[in-house]
PDB file of N, CA and C in Angstrom:
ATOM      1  N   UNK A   1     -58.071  12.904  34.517  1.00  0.00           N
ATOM      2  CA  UNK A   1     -57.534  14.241  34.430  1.00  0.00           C
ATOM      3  C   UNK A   1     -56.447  14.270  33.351  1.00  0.00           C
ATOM      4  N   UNK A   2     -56.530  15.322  32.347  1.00  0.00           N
ATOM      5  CA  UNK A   2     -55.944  15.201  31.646  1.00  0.00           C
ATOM      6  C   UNK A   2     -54.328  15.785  32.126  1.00  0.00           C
ATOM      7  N   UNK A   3     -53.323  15.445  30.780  1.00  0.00           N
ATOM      8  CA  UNK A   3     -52.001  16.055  31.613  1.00  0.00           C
ATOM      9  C   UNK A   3     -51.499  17.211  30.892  1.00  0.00           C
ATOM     10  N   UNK A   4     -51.489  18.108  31.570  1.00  0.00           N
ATOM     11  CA  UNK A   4     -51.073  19.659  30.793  1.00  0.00           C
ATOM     12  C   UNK A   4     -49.829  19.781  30.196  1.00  0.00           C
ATOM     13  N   UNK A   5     -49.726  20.295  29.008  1.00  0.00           N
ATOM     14  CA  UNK A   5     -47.778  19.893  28.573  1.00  0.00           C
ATOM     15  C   UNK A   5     -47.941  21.440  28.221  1.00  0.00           C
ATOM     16  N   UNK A   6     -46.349  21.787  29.178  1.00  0.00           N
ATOM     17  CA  UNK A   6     -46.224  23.107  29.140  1.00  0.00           C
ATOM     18  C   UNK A   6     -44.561  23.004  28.398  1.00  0.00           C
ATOM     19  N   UNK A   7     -44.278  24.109  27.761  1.00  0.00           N
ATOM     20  CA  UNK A   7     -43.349  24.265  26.804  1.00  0.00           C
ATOM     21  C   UNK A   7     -42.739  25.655  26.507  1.00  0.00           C
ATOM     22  N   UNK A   8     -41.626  25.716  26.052  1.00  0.00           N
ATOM     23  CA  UNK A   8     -40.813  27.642  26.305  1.00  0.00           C
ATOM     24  C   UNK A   8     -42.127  27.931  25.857  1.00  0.00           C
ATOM     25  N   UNK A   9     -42.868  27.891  24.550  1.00  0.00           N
ATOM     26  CA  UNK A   9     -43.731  28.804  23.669  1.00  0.00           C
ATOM     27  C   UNK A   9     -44.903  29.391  24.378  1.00  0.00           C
ATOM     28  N   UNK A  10     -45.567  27.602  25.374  1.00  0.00           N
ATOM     29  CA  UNK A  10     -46.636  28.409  25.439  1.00  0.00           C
ATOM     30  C   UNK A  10     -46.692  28.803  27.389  1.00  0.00           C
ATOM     31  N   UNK A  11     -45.746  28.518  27.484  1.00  0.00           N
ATOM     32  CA  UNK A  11     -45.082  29.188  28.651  1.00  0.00           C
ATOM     33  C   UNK A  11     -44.797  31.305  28.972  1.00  0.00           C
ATOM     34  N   UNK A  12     -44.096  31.248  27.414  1.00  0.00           N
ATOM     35  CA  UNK A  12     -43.641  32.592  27.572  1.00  0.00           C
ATOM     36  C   UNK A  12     -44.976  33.401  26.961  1.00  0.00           C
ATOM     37  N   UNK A  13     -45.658  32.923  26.286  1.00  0.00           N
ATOM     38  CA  UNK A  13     -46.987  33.518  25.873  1.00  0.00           C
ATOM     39  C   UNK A  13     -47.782  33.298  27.032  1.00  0.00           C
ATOM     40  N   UNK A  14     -47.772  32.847  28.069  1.00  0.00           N
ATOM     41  CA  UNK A  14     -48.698  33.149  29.135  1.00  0.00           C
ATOM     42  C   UNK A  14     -48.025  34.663  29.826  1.00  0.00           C
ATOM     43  N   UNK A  15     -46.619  34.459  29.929  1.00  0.00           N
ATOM     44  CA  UNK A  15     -46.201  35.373  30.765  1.00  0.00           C
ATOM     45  C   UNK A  15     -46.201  36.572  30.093  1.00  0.00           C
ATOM     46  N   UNK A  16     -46.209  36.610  29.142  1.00  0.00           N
ATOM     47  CA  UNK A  16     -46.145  38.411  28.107  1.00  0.00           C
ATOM     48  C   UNK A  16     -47.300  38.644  27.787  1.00  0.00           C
ATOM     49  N   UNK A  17     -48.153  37.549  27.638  1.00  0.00           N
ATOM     50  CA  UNK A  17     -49.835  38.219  27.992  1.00  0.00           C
ATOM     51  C   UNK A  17     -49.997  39.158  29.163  1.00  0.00           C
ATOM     52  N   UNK A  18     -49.876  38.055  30.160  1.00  0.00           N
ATOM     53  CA  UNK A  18     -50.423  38.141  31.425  1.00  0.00           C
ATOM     54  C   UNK A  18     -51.963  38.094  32.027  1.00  0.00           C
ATOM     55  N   UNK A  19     -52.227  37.368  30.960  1.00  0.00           N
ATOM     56  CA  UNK A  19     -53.908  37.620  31.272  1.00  0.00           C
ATOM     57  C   UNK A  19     -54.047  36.392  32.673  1.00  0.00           C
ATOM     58  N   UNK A  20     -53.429  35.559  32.719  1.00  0.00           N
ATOM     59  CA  UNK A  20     -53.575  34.180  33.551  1.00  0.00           C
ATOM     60  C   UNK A  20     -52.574  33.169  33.624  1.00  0.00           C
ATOM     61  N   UNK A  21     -52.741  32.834  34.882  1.00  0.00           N
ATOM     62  CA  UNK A  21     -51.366  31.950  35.300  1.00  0.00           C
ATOM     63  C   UNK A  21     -51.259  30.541  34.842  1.00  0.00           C
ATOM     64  N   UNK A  22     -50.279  29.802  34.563  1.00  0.00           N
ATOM     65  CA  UNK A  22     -49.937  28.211  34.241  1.00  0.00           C
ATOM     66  C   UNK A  22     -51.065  27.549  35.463  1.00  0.00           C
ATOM     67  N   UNK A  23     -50.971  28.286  36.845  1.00  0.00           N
ATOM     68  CA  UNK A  23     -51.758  27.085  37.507  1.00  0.00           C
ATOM     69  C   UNK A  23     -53.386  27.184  37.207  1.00  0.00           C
ATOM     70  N   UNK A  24     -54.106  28.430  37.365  1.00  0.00           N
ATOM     71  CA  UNK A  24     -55.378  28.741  36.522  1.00  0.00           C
ATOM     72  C   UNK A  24     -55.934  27.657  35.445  1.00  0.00           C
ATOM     73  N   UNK A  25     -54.904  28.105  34.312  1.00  0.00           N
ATOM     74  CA  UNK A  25     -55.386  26.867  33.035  1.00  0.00           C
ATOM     75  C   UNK A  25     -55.259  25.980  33.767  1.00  0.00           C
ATOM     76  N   UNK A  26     -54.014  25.365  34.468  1.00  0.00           N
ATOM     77  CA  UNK A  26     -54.491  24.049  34.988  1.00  0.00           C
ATOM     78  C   UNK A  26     -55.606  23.963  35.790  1.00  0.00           C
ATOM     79  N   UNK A  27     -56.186  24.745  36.452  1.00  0.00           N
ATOM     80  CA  UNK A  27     -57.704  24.230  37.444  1.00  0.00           C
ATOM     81  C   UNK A  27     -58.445  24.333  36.165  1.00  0.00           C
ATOM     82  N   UNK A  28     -58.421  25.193  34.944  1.00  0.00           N
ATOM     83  CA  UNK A  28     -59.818  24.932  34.173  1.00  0.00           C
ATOM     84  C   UNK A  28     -59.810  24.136  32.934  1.00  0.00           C
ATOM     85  N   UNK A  29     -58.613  23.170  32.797  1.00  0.00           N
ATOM     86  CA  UNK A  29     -58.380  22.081  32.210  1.00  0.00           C
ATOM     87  C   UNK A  29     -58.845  20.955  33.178  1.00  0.00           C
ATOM     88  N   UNK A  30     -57.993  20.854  33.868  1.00  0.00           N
ATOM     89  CA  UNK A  30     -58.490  19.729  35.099  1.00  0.00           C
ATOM     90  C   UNK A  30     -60.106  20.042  35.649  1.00  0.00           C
ATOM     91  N   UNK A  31     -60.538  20.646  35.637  1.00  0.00           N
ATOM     92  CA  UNK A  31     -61.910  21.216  36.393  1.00  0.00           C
ATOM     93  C   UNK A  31     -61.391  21.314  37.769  1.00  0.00           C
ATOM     94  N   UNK A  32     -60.813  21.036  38.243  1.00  0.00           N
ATOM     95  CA  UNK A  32     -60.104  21.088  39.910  1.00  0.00           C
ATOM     96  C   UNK A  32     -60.533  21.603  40.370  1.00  0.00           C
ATOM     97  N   UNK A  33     -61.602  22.499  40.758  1.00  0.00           N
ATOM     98  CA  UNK A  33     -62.397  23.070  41.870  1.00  0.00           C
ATOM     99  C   UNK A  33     -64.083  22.911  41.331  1.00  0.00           C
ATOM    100  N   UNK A  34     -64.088  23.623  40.405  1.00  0.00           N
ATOM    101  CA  UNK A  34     -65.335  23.858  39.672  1.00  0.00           C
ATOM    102  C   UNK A  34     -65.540  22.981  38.578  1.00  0.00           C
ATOM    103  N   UNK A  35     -66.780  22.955  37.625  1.00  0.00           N
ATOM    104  CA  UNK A  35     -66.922  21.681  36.661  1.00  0.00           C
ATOM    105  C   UNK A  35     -66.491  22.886  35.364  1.00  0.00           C
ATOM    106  N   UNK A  36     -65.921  22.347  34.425  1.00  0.00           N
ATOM    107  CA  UNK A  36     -65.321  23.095  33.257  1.00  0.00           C
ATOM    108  C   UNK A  36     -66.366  22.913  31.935  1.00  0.00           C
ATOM    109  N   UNK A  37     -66.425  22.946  31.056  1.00  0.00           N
ATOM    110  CA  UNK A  37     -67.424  23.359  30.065  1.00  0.00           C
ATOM    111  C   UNK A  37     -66.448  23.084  28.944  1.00  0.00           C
ATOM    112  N   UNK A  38     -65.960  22.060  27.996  1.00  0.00           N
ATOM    113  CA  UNK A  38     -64.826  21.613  26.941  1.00  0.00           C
ATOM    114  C   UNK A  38     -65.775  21.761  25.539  1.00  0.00           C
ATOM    115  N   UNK A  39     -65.464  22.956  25.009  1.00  0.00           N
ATOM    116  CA  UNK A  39     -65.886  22.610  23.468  1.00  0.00           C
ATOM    117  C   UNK A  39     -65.006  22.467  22.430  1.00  0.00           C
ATOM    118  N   UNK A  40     -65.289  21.240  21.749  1.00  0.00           N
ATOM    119  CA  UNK A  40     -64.166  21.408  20.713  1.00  0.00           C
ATOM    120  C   UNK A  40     -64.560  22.194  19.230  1.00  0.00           C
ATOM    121  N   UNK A  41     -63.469  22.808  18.587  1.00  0.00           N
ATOM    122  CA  UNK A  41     -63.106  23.722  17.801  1.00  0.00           C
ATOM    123  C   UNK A  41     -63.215  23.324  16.419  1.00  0.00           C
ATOM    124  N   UNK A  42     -63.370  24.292  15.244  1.00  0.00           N
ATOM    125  CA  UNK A  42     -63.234  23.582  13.754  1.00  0.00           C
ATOM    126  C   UNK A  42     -61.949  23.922  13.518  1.00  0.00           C
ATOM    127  N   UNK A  43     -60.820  23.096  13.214  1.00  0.00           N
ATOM    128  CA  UNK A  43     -59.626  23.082  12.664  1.00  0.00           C
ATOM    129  C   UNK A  43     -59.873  22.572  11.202  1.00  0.00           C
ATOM    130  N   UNK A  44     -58.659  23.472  10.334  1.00  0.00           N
ATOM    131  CA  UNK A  44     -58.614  22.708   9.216  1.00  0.00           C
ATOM    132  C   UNK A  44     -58.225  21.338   9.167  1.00  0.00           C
ATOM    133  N   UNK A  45     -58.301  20.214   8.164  1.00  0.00           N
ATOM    134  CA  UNK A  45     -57.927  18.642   8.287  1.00  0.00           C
ATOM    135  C   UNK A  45     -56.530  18.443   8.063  1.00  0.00           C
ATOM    136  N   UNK A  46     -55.805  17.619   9.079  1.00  0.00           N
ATOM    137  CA  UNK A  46     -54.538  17.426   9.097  1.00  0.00           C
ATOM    138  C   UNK A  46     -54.079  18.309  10.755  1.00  0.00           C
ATOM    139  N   UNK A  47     -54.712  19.433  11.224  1.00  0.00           N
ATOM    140  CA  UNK A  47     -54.528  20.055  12.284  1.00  0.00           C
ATOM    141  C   UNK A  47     -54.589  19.316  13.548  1.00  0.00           C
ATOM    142  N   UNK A  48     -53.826  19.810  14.689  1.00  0.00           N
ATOM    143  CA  UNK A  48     -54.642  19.113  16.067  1.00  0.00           C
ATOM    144  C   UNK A  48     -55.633  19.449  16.168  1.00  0.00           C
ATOM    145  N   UNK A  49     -56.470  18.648  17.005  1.00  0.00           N
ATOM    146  CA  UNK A  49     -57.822  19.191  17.617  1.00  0.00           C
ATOM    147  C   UNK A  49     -57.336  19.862  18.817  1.00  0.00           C
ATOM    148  N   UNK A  50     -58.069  20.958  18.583  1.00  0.00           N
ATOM    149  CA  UNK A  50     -58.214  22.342  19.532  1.00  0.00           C
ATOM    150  C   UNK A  50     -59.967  22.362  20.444  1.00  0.00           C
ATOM    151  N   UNK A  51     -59.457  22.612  21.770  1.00  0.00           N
ATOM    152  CA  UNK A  51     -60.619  22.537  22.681  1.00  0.00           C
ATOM    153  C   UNK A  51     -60.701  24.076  23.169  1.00  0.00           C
ATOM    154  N   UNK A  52     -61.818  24.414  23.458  1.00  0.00           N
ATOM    155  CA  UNK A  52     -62.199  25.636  24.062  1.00  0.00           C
ATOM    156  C   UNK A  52     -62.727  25.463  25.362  1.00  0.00           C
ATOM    157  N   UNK A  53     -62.113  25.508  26.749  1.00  0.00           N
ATOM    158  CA  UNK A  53     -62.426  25.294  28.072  1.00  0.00           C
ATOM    159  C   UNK A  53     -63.125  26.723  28.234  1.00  0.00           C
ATOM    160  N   UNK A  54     -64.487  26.811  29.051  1.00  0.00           N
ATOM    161  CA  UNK A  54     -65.181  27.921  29.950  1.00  0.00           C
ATOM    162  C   UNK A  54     -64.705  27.222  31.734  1.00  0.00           C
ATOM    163  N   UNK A  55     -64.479  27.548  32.396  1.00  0.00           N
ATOM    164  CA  UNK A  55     -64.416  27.869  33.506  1.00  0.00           C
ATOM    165  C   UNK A  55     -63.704  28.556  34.551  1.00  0.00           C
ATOM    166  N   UNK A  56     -64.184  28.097  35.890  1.00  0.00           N
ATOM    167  CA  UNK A  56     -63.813  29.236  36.743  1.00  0.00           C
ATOM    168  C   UNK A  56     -62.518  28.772  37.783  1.00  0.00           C
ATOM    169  N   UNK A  57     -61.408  29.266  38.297  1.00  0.00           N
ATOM    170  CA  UNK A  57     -60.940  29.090  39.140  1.00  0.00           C
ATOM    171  C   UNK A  57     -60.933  28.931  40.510  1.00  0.00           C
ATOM    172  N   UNK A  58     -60.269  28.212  40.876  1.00  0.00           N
ATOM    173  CA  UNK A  58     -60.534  27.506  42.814  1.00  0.00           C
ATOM    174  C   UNK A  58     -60.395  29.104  43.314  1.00  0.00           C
ATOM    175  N   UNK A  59     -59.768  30.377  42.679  1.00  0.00           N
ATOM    176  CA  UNK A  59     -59.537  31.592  43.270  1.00  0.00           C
ATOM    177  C   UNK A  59     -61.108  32.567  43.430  1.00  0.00           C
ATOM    178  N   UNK A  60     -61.957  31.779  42.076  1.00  0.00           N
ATOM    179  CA  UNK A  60     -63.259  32.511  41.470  1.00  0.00           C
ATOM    180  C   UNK A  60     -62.479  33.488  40.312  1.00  0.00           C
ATOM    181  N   UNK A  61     -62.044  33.029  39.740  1.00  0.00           N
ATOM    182  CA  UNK A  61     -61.542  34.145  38.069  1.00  0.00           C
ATOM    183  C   UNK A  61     -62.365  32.931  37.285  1.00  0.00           C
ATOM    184  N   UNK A  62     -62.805  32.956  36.524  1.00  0.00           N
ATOM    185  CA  UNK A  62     -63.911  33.178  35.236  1.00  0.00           C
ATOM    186  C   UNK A  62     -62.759  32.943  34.261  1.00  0.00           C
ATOM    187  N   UNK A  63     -62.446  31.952  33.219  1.00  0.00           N
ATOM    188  CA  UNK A  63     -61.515  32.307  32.271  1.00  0.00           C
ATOM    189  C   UNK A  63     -61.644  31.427  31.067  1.00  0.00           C
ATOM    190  N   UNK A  64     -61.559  31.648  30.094  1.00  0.00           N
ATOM    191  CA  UNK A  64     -61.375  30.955  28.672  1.00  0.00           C
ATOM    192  C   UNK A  64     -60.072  30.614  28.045  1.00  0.00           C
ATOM    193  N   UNK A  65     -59.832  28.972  28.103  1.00  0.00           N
ATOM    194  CA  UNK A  65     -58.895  28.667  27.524  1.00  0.00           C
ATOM    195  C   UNK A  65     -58.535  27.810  26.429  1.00  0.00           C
ATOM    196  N   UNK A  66     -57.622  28.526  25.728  1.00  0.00           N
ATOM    197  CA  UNK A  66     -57.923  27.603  23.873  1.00  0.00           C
ATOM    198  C   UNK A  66     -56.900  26.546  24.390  1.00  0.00           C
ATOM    199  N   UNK A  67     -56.680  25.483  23.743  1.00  0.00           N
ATOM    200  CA  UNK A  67     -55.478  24.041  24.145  1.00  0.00           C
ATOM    201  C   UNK A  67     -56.117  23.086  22.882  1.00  0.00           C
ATOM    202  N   UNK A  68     -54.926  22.723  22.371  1.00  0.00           N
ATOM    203  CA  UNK A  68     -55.048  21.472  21.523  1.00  0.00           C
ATOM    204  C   UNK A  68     -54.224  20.162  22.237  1.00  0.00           C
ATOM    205  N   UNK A  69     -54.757  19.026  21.502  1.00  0.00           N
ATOM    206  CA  UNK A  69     -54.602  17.960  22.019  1.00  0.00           C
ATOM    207  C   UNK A  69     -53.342  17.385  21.394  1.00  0.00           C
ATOM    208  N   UNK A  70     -52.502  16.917  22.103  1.00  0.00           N
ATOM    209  CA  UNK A  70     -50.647  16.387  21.891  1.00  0.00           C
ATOM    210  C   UNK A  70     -50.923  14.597  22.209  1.00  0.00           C
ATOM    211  N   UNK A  71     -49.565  14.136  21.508  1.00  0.00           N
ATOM    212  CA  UNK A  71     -49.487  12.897  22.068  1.00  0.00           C
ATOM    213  C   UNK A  71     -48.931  12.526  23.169  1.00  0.00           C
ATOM    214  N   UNK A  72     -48.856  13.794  24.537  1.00  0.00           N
ATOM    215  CA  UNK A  72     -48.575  13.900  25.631  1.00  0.00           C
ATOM    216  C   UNK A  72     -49.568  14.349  26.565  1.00  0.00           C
ATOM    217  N   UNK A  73     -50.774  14.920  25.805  1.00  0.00           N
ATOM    218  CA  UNK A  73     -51.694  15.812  26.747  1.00  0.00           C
ATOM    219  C   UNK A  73     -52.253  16.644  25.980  1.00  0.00           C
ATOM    220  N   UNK A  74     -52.869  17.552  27.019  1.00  0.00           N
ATOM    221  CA  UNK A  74     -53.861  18.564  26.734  1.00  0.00           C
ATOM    222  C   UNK A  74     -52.353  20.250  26.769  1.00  0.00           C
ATOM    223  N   UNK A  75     -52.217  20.938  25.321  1.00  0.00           N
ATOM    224  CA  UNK A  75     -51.180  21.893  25.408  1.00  0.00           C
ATOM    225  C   UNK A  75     -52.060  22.931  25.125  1.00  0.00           C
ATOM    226  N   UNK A  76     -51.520  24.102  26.802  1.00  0.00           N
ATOM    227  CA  UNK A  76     -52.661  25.236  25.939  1.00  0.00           C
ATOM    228  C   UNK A  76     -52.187  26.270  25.410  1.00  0.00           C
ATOM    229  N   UNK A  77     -52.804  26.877  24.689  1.00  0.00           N
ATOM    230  CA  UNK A  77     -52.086  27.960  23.372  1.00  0.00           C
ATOM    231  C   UNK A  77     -52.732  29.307  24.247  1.00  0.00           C
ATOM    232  N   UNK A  78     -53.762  29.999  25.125  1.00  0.00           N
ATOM    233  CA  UNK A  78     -53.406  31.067  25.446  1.00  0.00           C
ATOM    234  C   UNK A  78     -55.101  31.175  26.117  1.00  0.00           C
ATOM    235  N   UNK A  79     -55.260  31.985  26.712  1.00  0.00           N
ATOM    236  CA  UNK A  79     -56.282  32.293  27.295  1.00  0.00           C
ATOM    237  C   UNK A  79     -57.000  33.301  27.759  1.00  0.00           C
ATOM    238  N   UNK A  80     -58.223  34.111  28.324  1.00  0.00           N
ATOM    239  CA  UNK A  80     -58.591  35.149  28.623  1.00  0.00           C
ATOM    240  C   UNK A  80     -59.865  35.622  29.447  1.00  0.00           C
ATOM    241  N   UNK A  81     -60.173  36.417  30.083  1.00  0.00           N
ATOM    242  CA  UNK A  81     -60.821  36.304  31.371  1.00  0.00           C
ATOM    243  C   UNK A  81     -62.233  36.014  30.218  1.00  0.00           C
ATOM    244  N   UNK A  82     -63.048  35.386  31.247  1.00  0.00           N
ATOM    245  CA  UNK A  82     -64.224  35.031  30.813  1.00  0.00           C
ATOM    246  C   UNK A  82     -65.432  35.963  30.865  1.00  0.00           C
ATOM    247  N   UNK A  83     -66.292  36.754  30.471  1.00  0.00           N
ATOM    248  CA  UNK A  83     -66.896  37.969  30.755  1.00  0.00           C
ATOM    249  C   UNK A  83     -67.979  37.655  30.025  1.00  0.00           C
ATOM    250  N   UNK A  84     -69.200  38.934  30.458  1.00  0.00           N
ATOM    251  CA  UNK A  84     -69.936  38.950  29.709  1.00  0.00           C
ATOM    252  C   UNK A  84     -71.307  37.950  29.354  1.00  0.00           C
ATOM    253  N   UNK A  85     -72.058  37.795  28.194  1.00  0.00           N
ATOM    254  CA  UNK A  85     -72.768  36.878  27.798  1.00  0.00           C
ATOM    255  C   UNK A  85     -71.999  35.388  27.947  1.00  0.00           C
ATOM    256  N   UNK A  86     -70.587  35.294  27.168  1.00  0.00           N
ATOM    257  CA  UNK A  86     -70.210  33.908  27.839  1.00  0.00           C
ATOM    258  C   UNK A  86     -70.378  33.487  29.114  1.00  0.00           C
ATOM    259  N   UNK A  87     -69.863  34.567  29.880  1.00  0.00           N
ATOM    260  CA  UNK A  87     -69.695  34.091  31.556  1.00  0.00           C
ATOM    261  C   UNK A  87     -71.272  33.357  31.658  1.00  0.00           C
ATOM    262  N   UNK A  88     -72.294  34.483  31.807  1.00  0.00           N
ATOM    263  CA  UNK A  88     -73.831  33.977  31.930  1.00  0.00           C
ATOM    264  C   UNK A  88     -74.089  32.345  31.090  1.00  0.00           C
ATOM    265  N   UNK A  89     -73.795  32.423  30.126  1.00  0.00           N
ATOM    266  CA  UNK A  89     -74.086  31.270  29.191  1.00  0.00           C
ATOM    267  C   UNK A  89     -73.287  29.686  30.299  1.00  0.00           C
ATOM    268  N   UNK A  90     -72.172  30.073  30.515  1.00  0.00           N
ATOM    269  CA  UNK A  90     -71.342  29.196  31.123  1.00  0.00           C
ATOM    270  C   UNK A  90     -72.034  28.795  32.554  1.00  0.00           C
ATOM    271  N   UNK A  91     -72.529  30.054  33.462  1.00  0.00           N
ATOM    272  CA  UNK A  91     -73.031  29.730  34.805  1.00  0.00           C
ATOM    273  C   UNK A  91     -74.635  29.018  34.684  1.00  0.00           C
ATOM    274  N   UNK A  92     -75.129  29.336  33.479  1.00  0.00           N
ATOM    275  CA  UNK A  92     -76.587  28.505  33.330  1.00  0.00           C
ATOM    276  C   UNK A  92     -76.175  26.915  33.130  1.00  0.00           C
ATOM    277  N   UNK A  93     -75.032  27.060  31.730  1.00  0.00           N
ATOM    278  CA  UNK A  93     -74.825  25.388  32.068  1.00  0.00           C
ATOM    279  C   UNK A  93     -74.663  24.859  33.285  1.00  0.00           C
ATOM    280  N   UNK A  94     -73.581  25.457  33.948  1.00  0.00           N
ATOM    281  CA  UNK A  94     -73.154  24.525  34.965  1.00  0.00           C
ATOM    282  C   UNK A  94     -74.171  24.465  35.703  1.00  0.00           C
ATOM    283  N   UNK A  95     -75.239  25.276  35.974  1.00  0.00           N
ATOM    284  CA  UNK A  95     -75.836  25.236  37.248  1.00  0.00           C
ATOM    285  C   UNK A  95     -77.246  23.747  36.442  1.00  0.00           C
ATOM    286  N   UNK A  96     -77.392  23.671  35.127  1.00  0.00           N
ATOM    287  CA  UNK A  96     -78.020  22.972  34.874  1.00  0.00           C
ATOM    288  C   UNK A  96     -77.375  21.563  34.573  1.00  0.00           C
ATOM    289  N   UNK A  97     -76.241  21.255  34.189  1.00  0.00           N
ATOM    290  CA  UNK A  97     -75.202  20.435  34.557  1.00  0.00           C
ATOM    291  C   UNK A  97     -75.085  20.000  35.561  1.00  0.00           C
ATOM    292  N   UNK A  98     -75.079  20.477  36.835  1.00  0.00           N
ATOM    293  CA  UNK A  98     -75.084  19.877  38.369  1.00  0.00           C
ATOM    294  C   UNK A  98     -76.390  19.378  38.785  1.00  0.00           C
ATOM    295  N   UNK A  99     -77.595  20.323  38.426  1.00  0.00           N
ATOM    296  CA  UNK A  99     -78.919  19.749  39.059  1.00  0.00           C
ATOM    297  C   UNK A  99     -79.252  18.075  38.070  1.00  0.00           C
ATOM    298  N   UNK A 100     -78.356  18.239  36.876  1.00  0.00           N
ATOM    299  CA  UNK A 100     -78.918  16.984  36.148  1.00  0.00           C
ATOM    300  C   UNK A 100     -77.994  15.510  36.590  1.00  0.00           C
ATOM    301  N   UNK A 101     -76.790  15.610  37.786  1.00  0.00           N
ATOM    302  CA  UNK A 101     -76.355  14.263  37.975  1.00  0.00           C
ATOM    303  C   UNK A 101     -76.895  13.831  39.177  1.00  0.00           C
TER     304      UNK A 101
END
């Protein structure tokens, strides 16, 4: 499990969003209830690598979260409910993801 590094920045950008809570990203970083879906991102060279999490919360919220990788952890930069064609795209993996272990 990776370790979430939370910080004023991307702390107060969760809260003036408001789209989703510090503990949320943490269940869909950690996968902590449900299995998470990690794609990583094209950054320019010299950048962190940036991951794109699909999943769902131990509550059932659906959510997308961007996070790049620190020499402390997984830091996430901001997030947003998951909807739509993603959501579908996300529930076919997982459900084909689980029947395949």
């Amino acid at each position: 499990m990776p370790n979430v590094v939370w910080d004023s920045g991307n702390s107060r950008h969760l809260r003036e969003r408001g789209r989703c809570r510090a503990v949320e990203v943490e269940e869909i970083i950690n996968a902590t209830c449900h299995t998470s879906r990690r794609q990583r991102l094209a950054v320019e060279p010299g950048e962190r690598v940036k991951w794109k999490y699909f999943g769902e919360t131990c509550a059932g919220r659906f959510l997308v979260v961007i996070a790049e990788d620190g020499a402390s952890g997984v830091r996430p930069i901001t997030c947003w409910p998951l909807v739509g064609r993603q959501r579908m795209r996300y529930l076919g993996w997982r459900r084909t993801r689980k029947t395949a272990r």
